[in-house]
Protein backbone atom coordinates (compact mmCIF):
# COMPACT_ATOMS: atom_id res chain seq x y z
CA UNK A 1 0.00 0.00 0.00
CA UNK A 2 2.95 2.33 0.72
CA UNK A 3 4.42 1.64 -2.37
CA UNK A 4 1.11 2.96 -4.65
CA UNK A 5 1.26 5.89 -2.31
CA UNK A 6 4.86 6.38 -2.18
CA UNK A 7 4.64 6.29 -6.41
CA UNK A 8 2.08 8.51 -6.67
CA UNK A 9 3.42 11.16 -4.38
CA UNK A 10 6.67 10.86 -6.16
CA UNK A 11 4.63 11.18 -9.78
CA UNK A 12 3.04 14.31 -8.81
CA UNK A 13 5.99 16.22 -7.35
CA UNK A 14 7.94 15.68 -10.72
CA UNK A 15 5.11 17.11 -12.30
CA UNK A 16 5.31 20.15 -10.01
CA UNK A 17 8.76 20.20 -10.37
CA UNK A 18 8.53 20.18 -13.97
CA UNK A 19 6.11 23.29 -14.14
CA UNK A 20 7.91 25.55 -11.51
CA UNK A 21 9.81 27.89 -12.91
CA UNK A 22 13.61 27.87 -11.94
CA UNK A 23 14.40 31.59 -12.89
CA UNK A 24 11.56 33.56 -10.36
CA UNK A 25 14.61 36.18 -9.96
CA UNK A 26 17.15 37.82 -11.61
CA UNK A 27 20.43 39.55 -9.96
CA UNK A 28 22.51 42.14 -11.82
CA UNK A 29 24.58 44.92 -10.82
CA UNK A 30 22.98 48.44 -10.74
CA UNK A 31 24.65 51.96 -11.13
CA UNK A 32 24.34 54.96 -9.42
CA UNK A 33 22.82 57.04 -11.95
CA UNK A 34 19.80 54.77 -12.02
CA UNK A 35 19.48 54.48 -8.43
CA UNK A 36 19.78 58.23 -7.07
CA UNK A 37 18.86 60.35 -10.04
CA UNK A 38 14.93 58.60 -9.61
CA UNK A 39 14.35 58.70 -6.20
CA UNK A 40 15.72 62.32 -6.18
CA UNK A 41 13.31 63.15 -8.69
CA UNK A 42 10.37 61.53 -7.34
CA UNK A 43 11.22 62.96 -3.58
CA UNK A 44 11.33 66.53 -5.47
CA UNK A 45 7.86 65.63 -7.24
CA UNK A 46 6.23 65.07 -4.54
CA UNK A 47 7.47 68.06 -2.87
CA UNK A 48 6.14 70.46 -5.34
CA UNK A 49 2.59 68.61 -5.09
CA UNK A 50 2.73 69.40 -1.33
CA UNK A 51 4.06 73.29 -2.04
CA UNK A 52 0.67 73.10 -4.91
CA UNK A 53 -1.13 71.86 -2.27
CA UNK A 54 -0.45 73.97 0.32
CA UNK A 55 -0.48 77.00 -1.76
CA UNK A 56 -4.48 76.05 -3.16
CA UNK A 57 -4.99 75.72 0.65
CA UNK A 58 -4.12 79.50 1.29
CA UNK A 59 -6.04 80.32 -1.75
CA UNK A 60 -9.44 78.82 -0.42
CA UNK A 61 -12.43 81.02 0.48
CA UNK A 62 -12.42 80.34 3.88
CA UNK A 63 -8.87 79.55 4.78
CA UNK A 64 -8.14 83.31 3.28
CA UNK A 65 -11.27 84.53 5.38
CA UNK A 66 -9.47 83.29 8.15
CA UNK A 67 -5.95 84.93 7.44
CA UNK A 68 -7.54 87.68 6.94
CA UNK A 69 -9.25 87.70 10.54
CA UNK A 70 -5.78 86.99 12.16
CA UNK A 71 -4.29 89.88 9.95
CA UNK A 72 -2.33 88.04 7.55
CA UNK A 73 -2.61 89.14 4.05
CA UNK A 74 -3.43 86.16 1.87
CA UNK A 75 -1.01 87.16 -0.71
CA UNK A 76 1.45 87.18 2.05
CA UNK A 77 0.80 83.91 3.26
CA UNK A 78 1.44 82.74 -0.57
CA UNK A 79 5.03 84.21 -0.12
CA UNK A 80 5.18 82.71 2.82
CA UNK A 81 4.78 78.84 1.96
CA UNK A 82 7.10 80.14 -1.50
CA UNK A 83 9.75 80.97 1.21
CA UNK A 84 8.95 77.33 3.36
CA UNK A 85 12.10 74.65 3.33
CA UNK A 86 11.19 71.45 1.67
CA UNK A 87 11.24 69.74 5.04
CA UNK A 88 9.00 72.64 6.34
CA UNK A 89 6.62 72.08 3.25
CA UNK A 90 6.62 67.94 3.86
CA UNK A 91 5.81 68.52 7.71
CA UNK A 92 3.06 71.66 7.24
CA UNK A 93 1.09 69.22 4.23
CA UNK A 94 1.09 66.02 6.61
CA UNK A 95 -0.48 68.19 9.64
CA UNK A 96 -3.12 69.34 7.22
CA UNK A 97 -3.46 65.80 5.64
CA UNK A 98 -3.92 64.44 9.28
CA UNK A 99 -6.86 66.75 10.04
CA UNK A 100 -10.20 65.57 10.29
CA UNK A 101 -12.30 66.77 7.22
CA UNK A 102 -15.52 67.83 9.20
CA UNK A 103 -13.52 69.00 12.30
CA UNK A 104 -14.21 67.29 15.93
CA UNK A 105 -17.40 66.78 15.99
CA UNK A 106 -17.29 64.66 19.13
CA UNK A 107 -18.90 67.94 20.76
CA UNK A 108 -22.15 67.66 18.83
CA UNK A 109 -22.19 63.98 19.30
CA UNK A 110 -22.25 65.05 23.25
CA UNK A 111 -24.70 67.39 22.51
CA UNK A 112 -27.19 64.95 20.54
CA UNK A 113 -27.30 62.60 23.12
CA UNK A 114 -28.05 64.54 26.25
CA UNK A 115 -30.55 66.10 24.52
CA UNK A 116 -31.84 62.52 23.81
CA UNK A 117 -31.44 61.58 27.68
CA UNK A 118 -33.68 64.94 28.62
CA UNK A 119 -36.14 64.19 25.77
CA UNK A 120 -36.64 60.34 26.89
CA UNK A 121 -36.24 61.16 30.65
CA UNK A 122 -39.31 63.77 30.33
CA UNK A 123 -41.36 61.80 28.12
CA UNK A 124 -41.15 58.38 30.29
């Protein structure tokens, strides 16, 4: 019995054997030019998206409105991020990235449901 087992095992792992591919990877040397020069020019890239980014942020409606009410000239503010560091640019666009998009609204939440206490407490 081991023996029809033992030959059917080894019949089926030939087979797999036979339609595994032996090269999965390939290893050659790389220069420096295509290494650096890339990643250079992607890190830059994405830099200038964040300086876009920031810069249409300034521009809004009510991000102006606010500047405005803390007495900062919205033109101003565009030199301002044209003056920012790359590193100050990165760091600026991630804090406004990691901002909720409807603000907190854990406060209203709060609000809702004491107001749904009182209203079931008084009609009870």
């Amino acid at each position: 019995m081991k023996s029809v087992w033992a030959r059917t095992l080894c019949r089926l792992l030939i087979v797999l054997m036979v339609w595994t591919p032996y090269q999965l990877a390939q290893a050659g040397l790389v220069g420096t030019d295509q290494v650096a020069t890339p990643s250079a020019e992607v890190e830059r890239t994405a830099v200038l998206s964040e300086r876009e980014a920031l810069l249409s942020f300034v521009t809004r409606a009510d991000v102006a409105g606010q500047l405005e009410s803390l007495g900062l000239d919205p033109a101003s503010a565009k030199d301002r991020v044209a003056a920012m560091t790359d590193g100050e640019v990165s760091y600026l666009a991630g804090q406004i990235e990691r901002l909720p998009a409807g603000g907190d609204s854990a406060g209203v939440i709060l609000v809702i449901l004491i107001i749904a206490a009182i209203w079931w407490v008084w009609k009870r």
